[in-house]
C-alpha atoms as a PDB file:
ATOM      1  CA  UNK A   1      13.473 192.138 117.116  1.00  0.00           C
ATOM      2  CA  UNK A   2      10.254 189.587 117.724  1.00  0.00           C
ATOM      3  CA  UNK A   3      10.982 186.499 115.780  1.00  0.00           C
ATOM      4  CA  UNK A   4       9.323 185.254 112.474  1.00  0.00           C
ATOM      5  CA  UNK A   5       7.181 182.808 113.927  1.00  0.00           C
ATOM      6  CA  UNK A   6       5.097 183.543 117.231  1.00  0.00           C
ATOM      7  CA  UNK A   7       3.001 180.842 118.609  1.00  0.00           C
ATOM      8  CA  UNK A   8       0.799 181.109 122.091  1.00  0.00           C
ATOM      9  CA  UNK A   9      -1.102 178.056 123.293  1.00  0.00           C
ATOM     10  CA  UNK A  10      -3.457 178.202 125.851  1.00  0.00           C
ATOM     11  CA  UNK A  11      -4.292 175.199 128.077  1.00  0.00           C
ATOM     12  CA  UNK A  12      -6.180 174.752 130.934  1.00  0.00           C
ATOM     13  CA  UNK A  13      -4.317 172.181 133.177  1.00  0.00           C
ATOM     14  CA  UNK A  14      -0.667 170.742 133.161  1.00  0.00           C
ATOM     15  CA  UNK A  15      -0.926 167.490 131.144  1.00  0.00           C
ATOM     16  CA  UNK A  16      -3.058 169.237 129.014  1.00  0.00           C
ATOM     17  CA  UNK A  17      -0.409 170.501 126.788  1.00  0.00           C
ATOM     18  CA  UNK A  18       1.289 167.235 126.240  1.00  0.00           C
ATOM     19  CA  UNK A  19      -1.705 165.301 125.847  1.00  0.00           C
ATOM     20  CA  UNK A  20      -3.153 167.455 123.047  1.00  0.00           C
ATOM     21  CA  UNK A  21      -0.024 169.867 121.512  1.00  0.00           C
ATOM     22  CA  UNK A  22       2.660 167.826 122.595  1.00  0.00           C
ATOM     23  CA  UNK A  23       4.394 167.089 119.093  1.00  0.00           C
ATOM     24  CA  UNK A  24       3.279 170.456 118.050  1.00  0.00           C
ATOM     25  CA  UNK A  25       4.757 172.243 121.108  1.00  0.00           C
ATOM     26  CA  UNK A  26       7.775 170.174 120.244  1.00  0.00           C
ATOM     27  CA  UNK A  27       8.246 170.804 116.748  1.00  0.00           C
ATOM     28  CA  UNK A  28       8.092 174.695 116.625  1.00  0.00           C
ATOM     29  CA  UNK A  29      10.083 175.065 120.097  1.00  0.00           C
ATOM     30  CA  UNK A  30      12.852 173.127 117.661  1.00  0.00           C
ATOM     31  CA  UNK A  31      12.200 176.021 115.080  1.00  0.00           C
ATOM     32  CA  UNK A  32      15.114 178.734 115.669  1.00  0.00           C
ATOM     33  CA  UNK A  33      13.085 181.221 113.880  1.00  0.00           C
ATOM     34  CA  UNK A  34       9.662 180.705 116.359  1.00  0.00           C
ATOM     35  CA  UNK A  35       8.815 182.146 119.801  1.00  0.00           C
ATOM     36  CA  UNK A  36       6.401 179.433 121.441  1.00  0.00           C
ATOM     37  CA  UNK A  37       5.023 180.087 124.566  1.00  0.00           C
ATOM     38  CA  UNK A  38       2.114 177.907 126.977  1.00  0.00           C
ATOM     39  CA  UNK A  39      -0.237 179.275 129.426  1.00  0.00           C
ATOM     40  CA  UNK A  40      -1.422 177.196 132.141  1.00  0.00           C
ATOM     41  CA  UNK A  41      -4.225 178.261 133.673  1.00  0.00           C
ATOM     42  CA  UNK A  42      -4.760 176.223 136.733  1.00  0.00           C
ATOM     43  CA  UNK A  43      -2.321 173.945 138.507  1.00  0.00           C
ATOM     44  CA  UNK A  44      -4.593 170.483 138.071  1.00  0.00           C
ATOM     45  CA  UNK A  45      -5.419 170.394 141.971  1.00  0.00           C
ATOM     46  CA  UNK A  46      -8.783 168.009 141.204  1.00  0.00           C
ATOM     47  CA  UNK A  47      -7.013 165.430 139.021  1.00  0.00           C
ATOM     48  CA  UNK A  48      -7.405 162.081 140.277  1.00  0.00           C
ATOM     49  CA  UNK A  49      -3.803 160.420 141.023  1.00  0.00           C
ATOM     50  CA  UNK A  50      -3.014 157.399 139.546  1.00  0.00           C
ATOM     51  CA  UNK A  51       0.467 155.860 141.213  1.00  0.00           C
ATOM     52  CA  UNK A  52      -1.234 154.799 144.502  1.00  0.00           C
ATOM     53  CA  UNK A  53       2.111 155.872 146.197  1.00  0.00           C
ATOM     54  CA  UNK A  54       1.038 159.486 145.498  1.00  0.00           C
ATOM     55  CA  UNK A  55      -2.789 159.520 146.380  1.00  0.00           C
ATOM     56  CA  UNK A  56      -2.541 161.431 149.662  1.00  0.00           C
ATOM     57  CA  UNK A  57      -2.267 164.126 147.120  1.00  0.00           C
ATOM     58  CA  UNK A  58      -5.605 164.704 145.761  1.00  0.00           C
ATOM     59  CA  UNK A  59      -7.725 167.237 146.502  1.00  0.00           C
ATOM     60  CA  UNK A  60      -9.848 165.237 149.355  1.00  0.00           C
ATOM     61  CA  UNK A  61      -6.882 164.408 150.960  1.00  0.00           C
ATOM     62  CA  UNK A  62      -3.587 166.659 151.630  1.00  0.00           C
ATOM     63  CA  UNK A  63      -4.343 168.699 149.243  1.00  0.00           C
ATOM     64  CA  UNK A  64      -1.160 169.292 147.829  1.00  0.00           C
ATOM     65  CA  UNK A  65      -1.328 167.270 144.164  1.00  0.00           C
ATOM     66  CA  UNK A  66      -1.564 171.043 142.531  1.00  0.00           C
ATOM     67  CA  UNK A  67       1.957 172.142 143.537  1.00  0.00           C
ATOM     68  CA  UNK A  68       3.154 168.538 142.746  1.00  0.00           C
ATOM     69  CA  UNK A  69       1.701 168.980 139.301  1.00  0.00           C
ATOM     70  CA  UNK A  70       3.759 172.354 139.006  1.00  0.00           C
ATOM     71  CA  UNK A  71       6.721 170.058 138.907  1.00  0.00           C
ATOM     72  CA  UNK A  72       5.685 167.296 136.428  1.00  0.00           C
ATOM     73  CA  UNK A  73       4.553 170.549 134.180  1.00  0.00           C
ATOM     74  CA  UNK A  74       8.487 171.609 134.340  1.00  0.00           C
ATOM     75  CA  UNK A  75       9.508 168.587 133.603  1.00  0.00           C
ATOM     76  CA  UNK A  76       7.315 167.706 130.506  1.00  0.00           C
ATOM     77  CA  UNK A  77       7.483 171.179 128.750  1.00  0.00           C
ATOM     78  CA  UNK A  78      11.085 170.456 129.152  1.00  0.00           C
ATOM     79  CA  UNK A  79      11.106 167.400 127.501  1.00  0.00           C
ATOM     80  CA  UNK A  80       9.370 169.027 124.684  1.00  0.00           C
ATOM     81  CA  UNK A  81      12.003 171.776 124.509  1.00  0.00           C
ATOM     82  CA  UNK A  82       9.316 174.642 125.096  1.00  0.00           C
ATOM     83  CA  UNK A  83      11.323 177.719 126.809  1.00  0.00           C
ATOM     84  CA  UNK A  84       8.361 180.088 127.823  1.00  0.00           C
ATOM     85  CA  UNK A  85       5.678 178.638 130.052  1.00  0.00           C
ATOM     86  CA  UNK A  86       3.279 181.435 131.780  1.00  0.00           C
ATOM     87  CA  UNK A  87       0.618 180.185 134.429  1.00  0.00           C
ATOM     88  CA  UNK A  88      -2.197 182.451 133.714  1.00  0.00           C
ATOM     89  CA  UNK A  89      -2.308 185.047 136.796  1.00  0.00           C
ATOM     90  CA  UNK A  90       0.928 183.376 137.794  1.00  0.00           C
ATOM     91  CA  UNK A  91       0.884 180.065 140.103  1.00  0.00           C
ATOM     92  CA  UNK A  92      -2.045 179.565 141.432  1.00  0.00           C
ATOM     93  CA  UNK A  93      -4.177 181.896 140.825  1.00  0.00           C
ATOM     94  CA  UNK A  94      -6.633 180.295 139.328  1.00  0.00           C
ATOM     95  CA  UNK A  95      -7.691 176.870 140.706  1.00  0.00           C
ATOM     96  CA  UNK A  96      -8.700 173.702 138.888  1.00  0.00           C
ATOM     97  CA  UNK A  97     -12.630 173.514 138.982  1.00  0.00           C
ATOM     98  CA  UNK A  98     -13.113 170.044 138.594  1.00  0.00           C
ATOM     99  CA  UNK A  99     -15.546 167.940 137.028  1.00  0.00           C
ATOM    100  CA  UNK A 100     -18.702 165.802 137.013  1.00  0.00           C
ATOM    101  CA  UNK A 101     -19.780 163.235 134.607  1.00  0.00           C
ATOM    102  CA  UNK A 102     -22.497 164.164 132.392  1.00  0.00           C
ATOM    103  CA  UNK A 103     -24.419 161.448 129.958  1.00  0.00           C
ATOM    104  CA  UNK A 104     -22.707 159.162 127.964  1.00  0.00           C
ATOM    105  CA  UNK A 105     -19.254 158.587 127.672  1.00  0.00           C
ATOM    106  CA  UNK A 106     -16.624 160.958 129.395  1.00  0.00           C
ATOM    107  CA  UNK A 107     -18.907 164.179 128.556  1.00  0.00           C
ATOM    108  CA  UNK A 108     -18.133 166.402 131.486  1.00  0.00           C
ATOM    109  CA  UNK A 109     -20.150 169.403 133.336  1.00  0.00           C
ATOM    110  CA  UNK A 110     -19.831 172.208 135.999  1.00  0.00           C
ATOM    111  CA  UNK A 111     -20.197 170.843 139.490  1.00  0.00           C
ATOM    112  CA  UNK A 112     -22.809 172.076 141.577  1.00  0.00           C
ATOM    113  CA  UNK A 113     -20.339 173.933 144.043  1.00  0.00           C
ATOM    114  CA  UNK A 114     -17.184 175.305 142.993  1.00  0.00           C
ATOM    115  CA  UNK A 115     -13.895 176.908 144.820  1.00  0.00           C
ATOM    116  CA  UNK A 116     -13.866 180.320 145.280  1.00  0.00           C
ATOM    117  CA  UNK A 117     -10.668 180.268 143.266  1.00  0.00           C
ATOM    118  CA  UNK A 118     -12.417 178.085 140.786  1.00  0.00           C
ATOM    119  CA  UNK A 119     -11.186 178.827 137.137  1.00  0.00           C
ATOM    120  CA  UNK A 120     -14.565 178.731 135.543  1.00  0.00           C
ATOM    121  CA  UNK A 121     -16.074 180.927 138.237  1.00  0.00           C
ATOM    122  CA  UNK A 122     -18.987 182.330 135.677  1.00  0.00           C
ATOM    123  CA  UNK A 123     -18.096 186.150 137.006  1.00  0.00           C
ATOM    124  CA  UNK A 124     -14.421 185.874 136.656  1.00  0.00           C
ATOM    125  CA  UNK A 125     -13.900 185.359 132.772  1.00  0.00           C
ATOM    126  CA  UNK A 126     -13.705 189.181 131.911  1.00  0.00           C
ATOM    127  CA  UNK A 127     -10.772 189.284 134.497  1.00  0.00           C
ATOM    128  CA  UNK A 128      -9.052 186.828 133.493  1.00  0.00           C
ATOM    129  CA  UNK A 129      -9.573 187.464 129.393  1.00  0.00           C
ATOM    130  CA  UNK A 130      -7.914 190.616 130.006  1.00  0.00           C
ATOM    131  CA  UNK A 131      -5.244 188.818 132.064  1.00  0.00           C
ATOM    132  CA  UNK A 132      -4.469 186.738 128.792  1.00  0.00           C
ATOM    133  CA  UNK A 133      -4.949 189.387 126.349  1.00  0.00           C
ATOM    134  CA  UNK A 134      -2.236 191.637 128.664  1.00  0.00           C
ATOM    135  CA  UNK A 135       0.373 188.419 127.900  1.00  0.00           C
ATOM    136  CA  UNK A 136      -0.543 188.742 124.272  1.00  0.00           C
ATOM    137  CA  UNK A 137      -0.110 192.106 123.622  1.00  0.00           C
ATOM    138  CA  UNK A 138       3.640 191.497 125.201  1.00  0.00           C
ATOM    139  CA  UNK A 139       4.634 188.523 122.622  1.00  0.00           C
ATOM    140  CA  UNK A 140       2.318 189.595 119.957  1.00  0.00           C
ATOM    141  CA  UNK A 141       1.491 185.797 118.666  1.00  0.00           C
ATOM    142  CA  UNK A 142       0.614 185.725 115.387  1.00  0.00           C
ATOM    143  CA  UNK A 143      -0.864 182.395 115.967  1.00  0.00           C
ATOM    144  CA  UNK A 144      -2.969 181.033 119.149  1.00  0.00           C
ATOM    145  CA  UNK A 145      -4.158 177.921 119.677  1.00  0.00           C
ATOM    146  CA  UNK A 146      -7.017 176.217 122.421  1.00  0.00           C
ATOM    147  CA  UNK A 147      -9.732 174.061 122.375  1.00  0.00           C
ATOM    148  CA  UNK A 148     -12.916 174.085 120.793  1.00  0.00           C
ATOM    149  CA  UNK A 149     -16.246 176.071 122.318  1.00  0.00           C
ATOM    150  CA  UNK A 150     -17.422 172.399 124.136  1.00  0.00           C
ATOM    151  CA  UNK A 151     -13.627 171.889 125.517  1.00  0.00           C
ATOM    152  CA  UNK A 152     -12.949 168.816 123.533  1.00  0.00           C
ATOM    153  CA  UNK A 153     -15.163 166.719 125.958  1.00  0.00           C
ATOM    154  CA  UNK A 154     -16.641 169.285 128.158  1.00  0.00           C
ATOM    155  CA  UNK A 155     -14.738 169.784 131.077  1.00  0.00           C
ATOM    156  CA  UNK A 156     -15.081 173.358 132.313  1.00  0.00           C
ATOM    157  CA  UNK A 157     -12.114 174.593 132.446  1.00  0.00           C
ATOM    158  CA  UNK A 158     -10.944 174.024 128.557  1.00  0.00           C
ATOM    159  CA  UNK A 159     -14.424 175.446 128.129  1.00  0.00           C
ATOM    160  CA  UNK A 160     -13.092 179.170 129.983  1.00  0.00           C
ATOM    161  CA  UNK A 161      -9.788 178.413 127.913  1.00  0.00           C
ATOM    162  CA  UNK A 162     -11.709 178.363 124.662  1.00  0.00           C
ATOM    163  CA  UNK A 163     -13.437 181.514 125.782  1.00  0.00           C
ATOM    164  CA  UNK A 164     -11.060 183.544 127.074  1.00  0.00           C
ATOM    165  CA  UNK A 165      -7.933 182.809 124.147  1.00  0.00           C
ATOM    166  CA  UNK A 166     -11.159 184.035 121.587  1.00  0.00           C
ATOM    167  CA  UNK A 167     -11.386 187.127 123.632  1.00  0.00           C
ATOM    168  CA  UNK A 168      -8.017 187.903 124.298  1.00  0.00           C
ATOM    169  CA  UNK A 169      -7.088 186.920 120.357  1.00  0.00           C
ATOM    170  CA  UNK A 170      -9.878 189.685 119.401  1.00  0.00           C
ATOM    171  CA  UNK A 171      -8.188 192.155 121.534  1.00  0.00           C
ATOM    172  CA  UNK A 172      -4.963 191.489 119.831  1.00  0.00           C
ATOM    173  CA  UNK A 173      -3.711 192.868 116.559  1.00  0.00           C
ATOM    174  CA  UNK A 174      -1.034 190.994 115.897  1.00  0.00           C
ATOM    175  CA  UNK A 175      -3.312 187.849 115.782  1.00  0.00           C
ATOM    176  CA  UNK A 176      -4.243 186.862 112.439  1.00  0.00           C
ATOM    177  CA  UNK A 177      -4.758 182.806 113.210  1.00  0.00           C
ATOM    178  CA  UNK A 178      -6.874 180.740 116.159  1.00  0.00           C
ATOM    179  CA  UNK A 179      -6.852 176.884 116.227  1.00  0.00           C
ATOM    180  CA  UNK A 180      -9.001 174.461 118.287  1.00  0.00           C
ATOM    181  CA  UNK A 181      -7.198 171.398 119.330  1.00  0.00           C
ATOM    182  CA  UNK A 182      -8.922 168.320 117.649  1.00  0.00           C
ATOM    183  CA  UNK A 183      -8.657 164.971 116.985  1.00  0.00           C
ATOM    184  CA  UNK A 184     -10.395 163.480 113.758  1.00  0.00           C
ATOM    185  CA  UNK A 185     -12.448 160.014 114.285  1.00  0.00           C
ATOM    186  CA  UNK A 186     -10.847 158.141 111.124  1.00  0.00           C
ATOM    187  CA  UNK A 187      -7.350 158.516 112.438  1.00  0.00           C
ATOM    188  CA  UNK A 188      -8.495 157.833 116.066  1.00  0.00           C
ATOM    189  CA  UNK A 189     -10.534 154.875 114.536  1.00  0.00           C
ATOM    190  CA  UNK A 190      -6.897 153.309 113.263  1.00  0.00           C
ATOM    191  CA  UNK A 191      -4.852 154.061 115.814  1.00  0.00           C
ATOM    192  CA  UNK A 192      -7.827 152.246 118.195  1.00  0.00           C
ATOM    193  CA  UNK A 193      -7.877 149.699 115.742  1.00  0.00           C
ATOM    194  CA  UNK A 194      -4.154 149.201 115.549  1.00  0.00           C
ATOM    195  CA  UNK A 195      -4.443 148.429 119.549  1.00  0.00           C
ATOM    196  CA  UNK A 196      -6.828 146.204 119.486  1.00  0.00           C
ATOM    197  CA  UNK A 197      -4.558 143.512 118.106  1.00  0.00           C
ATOM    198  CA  UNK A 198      -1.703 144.482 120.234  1.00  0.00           C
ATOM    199  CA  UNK A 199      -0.574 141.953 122.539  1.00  0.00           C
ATOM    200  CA  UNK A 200       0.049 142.893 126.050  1.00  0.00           C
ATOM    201  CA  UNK A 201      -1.294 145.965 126.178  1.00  0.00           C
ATOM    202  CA  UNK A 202      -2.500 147.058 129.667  1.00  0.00           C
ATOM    203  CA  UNK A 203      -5.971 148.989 129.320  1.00  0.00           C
ATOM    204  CA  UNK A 204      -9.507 148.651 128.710  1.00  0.00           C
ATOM    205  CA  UNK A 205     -10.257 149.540 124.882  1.00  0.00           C
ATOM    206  CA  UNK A 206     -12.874 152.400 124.708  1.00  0.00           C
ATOM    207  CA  UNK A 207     -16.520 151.691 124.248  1.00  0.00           C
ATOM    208  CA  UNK A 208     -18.350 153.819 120.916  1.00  0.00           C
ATOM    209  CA  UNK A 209     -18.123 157.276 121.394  1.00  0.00           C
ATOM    210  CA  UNK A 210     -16.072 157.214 124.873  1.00  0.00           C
ATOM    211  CA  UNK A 211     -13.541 159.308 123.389  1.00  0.00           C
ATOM    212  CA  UNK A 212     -13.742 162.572 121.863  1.00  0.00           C
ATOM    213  CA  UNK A 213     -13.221 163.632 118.377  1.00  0.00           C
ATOM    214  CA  UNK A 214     -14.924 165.582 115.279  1.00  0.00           C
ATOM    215  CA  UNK A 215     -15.758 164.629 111.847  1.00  0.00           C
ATOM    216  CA  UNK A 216     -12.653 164.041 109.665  1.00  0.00           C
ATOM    217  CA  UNK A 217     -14.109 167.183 107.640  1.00  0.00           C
ATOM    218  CA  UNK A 218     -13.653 169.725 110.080  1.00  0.00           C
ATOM    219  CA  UNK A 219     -10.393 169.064 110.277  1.00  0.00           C
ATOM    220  CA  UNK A 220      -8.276 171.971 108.601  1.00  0.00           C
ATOM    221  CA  UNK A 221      -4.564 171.732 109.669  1.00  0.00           C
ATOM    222  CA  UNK A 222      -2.352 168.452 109.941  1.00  0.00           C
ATOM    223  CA  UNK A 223       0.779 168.568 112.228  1.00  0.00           C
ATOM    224  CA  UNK A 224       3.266 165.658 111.185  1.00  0.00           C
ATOM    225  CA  UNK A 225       4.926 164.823 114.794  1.00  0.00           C
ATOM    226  CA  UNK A 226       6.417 161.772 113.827  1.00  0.00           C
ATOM    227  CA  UNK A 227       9.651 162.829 114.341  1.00  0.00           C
ATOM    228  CA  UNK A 228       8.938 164.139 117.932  1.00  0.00           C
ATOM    229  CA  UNK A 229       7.971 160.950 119.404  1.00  0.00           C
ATOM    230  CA  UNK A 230      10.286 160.374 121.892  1.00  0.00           C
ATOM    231  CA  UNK A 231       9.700 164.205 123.270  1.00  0.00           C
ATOM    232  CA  UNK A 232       6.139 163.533 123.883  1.00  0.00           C
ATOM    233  CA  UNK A 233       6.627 160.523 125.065  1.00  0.00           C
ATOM    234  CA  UNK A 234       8.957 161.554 127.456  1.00  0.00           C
ATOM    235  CA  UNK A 235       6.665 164.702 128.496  1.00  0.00           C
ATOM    236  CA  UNK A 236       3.935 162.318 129.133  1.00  0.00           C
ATOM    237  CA  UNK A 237       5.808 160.360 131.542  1.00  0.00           C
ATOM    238  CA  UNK A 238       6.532 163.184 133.154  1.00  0.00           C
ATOM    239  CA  UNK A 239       2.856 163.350 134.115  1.00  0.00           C
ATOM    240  CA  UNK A 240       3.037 160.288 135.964  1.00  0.00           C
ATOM    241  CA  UNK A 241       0.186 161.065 137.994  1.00  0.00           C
ATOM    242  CA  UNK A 242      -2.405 161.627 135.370  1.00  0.00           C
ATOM    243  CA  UNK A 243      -0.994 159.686 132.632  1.00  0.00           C
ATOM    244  CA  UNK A 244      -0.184 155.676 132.303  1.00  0.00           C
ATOM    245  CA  UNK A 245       2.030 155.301 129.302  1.00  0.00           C
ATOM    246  CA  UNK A 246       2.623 152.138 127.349  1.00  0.00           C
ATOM    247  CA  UNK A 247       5.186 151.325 124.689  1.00  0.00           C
ATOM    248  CA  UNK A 248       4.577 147.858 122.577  1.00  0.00           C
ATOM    249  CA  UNK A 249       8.528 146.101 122.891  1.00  0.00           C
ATOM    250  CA  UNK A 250       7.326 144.660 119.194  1.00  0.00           C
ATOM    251  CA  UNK A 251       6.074 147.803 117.828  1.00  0.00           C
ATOM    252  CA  UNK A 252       8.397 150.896 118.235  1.00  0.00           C
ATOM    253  CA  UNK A 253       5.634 153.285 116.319  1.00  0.00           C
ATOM    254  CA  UNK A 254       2.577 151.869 118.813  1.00  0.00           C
ATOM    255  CA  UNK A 255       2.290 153.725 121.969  1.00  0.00           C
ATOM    256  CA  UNK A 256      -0.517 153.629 124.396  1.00  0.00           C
ATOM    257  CA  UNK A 257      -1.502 155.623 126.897  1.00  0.00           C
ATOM    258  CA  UNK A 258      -4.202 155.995 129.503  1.00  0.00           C
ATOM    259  CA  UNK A 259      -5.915 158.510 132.534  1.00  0.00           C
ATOM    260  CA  UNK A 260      -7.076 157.216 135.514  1.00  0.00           C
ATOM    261  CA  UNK A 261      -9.951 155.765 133.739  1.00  0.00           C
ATOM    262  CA  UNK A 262      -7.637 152.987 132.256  1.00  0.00           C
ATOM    263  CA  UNK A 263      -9.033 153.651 128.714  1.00  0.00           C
ATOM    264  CA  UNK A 264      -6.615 153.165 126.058  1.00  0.00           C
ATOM    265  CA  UNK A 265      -5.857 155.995 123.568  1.00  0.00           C
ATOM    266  CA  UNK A 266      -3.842 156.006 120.558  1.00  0.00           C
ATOM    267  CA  UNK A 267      -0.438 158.097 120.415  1.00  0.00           C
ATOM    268  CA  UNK A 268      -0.956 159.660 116.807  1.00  0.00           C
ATOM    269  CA  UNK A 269       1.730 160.747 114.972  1.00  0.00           C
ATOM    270  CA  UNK A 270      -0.216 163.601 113.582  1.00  0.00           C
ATOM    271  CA  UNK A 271      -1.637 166.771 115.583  1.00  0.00           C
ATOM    272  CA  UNK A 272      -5.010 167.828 114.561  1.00  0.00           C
ATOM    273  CA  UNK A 273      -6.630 171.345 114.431  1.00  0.00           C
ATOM    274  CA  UNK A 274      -9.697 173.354 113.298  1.00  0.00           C
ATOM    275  CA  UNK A 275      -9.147 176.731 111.914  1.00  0.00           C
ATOM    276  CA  UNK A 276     -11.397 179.263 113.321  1.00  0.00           C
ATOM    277  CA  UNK A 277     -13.016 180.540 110.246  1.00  0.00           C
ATOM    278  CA  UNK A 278     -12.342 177.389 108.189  1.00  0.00           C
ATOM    279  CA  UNK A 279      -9.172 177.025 105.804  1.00  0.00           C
ATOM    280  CA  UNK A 280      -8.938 177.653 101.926  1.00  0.00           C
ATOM    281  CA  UNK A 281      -6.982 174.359 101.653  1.00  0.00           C
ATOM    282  CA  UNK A 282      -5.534 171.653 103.945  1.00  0.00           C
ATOM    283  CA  UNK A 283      -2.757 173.341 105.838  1.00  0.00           C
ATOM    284  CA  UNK A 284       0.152 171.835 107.087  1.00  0.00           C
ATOM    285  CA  UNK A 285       1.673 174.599 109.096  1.00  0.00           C
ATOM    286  CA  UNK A 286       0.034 176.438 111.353  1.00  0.00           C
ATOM    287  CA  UNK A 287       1.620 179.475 110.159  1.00  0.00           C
ATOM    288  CA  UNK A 288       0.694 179.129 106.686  1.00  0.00           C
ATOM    289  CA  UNK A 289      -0.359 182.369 105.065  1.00  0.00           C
ATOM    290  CA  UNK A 290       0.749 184.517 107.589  1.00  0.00           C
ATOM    291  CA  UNK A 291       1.129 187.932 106.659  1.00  0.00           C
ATOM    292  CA  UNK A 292       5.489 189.274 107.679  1.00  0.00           C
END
């Protein structure tokens, strides 16, 4: 017997889960009658480190910050009570592709030479669409979520994640929902605001447009994850080398936290989505309307 509820969310590196789906992840893992599974698809091995007692990891050094990653991944989908995690291909398969800096703001691009593992290899999507549609058709989702066709902020690798959860959801019959992972300006506007008088808080506020985030009108589904604070909370400091977290002692609600760019971002208590296709009314469930 499947249960009621099946849920697949596809991310391209570990962080990337807690960072975007965290409460979400949290919430429905909590649900007795939904399945919820992440897939990985890369172990993070170009992420710049920020404890400096763990930079010999990075990629132009040891080397070895993707199977460290592995392990804060473990820990953080842990702390959000998730029970299935898949790494596409299985571990290591596919490797991070990294990144370079394109424009304004923290709009990313393809580098110039990539890995010959490298997940957004241009000839390797086919292979590895049909490597996520084959872990579909075993948990038959009913609901998959990624990130939008630009990756949120262009990196790469959500870019191939985008593509290849499309494909694979097309391939799949039992998929009658796909979500993009989003957040909406006005509610990142607050919670940005809501820092800005904080006292003591430890990073840089962002300049206009540094962060990403859509129109409040393309916005279809709301995700209260009030009540799984401390899990994602928790999660993210499990990421210790990609994520700086930062809890004001005077403010239990306000929670900052940061990448190795030291630019402050708003922990929102709601999760944010676009409905491929658009909804017929605001949804607060991302399996509303599903069909038994």
């Amino acid at each position: 017997m499947l249960p009621a509820r099946r849920l697949v969310l596809v991310h391209a590196h570990p962080d990337d889960e807690t960072l975007t789906t965290g409460g979400t992840i949290a919430r429905y893992a909590a649900d007795p009658d939904a399945a919820v599974t992440v897939v990985t698809c890369t172990l993070g091995e170009e992420g710049e480190v920020i404890p400096p007692e763990l930079a010999q990891l990075a990629a132009d050094q040891a080397d070895q910050l993707g199977g460290y990653r592995s392990g804060e991944l473990a820990r953080a989908t842990a702390a959000l009570g998730l029970r299935d995690h898949r790494f596409l291909g299985g571990v290591g398969r596919w490797r991070d592709s990294g990144m370079v800096l394109a424009g304004h703001g923290v709009r990313a691009a393809l580098p110039d030479e990539l890995h010959p593992r490298a997940f957004a290899a241009p000839e390797k999507l086919d292979e590895q669409a049909g490597m996520l549609a084959a872990v579909l058709a075993e948990l038959r989702p009913q609901v998959v979520v990624s990130y939008a066709d630009d990756g949120g902020y262009g990196h790469p690798d959500h870019v191939r994640a985008h593509h290849i959860a499309v494909e694979a959801a097309a391939r799949t019959p039992d998929v009658q929902k796909v979500y993009f992972a989003a957040v909406g300006r006005s509610a990142l506007d607050a919670g940005l605001a809501d820092l800005a008088g904080a006292p003591g808080m430890p990073f840089r506020l962002p300049a206009p447009d540094e962060l990403p985030s859509v129109p409040d009108a393309e916005i279809t589904t709301r995700i209260d994850v009030t009540a799984q604070r401390r899990a994602r909370i928790a999660a993210m400091r499990a990421h210790a080398t990609q994520i700086a977290v930062w809890e004001d002692p005077g403010h239990d609600s306000r929670v900052a936290y940061a990448m190795s760019n030291n630019v402050a971002q708003p922990l929102l208590d709601v999760e944010t989505f676009v409905l491929a296709g658009g909804a017929t009314a605001p949804e607060t469930d991302l399996f509303a309307g599903i069909r038994p």
